[in-house]
Protein backbone atom coordinates (compact mmCIF):
# COMPACT_ATOMS: atom_id res chain seq x y z
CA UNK A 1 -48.68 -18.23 -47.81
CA UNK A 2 -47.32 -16.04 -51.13
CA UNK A 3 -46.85 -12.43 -50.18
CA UNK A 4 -48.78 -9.62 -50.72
CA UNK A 5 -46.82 -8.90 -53.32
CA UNK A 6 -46.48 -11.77 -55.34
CA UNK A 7 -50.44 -11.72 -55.65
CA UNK A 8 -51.41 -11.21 -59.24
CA UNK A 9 -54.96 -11.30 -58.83
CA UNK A 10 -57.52 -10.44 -56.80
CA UNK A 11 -58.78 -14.39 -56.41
CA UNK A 12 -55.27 -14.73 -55.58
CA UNK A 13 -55.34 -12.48 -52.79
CA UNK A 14 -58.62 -13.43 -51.64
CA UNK A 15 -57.66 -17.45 -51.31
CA UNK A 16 -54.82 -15.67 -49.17
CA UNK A 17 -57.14 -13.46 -46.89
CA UNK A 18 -59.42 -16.86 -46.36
CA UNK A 19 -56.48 -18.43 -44.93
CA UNK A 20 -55.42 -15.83 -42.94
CA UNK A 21 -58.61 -16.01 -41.53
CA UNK A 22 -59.41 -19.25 -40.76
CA UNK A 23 -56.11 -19.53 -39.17
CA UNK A 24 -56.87 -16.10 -37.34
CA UNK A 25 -60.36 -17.87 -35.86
CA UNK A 26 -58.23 -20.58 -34.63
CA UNK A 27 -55.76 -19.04 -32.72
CA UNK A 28 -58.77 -16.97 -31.42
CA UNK A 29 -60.47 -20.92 -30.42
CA UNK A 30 -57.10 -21.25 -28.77
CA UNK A 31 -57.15 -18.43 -26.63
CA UNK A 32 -60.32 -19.51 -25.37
CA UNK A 33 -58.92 -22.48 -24.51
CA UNK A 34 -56.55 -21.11 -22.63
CA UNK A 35 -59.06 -18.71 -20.95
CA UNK A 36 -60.94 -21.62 -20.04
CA UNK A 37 -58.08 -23.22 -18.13
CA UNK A 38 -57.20 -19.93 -16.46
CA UNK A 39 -61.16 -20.29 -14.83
CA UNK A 40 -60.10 -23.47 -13.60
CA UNK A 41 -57.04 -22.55 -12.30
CA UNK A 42 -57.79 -18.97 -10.66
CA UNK A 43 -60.32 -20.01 -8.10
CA UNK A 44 -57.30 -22.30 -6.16
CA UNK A 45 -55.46 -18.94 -6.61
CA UNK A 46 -57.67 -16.87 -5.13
CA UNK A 47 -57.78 -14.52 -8.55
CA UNK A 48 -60.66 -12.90 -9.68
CA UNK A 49 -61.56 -12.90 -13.47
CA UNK A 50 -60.51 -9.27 -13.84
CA UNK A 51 -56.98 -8.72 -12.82
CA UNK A 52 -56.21 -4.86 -13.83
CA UNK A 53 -52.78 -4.54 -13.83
CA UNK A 54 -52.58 -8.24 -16.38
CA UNK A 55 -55.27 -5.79 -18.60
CA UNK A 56 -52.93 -3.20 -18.75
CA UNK A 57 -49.77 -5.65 -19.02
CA UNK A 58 -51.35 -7.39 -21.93
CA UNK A 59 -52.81 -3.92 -23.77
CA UNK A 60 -49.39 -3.04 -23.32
CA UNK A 61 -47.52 -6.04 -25.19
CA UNK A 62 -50.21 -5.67 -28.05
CA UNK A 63 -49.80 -1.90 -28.60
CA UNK A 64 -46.04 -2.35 -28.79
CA UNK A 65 -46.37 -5.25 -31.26
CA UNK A 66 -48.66 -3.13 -33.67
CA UNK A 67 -46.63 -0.56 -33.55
CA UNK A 68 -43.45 -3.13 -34.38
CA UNK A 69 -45.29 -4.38 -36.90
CA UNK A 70 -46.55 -1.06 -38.69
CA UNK A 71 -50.24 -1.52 -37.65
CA UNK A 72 -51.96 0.98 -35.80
CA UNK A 73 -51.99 0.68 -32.53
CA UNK A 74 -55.17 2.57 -31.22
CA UNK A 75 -57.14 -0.25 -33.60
CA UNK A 76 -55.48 -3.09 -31.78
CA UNK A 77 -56.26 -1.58 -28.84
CA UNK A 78 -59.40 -1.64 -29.01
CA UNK A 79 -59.90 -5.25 -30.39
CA UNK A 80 -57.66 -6.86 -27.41
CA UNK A 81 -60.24 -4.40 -24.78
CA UNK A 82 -63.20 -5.78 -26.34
CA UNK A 83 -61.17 -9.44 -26.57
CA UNK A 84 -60.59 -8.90 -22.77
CA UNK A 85 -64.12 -7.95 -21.96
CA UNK A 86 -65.29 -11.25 -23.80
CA UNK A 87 -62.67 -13.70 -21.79
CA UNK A 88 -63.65 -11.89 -18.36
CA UNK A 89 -67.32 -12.78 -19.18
CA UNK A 90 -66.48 -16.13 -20.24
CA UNK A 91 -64.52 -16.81 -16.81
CA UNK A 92 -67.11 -15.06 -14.58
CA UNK A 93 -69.57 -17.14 -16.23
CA UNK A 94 -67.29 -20.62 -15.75
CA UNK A 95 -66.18 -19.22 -12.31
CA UNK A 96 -69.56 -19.05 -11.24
CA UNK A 97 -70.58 -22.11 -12.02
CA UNK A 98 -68.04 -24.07 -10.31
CA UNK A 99 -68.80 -22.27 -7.25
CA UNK A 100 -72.22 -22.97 -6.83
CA UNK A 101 -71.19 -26.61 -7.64
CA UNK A 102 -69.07 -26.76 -4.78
């Protein structure tokens, strides 16, 4: 990745934002990953999809790392809530389905 700042061009600081990206959409696959395991794994726990108090654990981590990292917090805010919303769907959904298979 070349800095911000070293970008002379606009192409140049395009190929950059691409990369970003792409990279951004697979850390996002990854988390979904990972919120597919936690529907496996929260049943045998006896943990619903929506745990509150993670919500407000994780909203909490996020804001604080915006605000670390000079981005607004409020915005990240909202994209973990509507991130959250998404992965509770996703694990009702696979949650679901494993029950009425067993």
């Amino acid at each position: 990745m070349i800095p911000p700042e070293h970008c002379r061009t606009m192409a140049e600081l395009r190929v950059q934002i691409d990369a970003l990206d792409a990279d951004l959409v697979a850390r996002l696959a990854l988390r979904a990953r990972y919120i597919d395991r936690a529907a496996e794994l929260k049943p045998a726990e006896g943990l619903p999809a929506r745990i509150g108090p993670r919500i407000d654990e994780v909203i909490g981590k996020v804001r604080a790392r915006a605000e670390n990292e000079g981005l607004d917090p409020d915005l990240v805010e909202r994209v973990w809530r509507e991130l959250i919303e998404w992965a509770i769907r996703r694990e009702e959904v696979a949650m679901g389905q494993r029950e009425r298979q067993l």
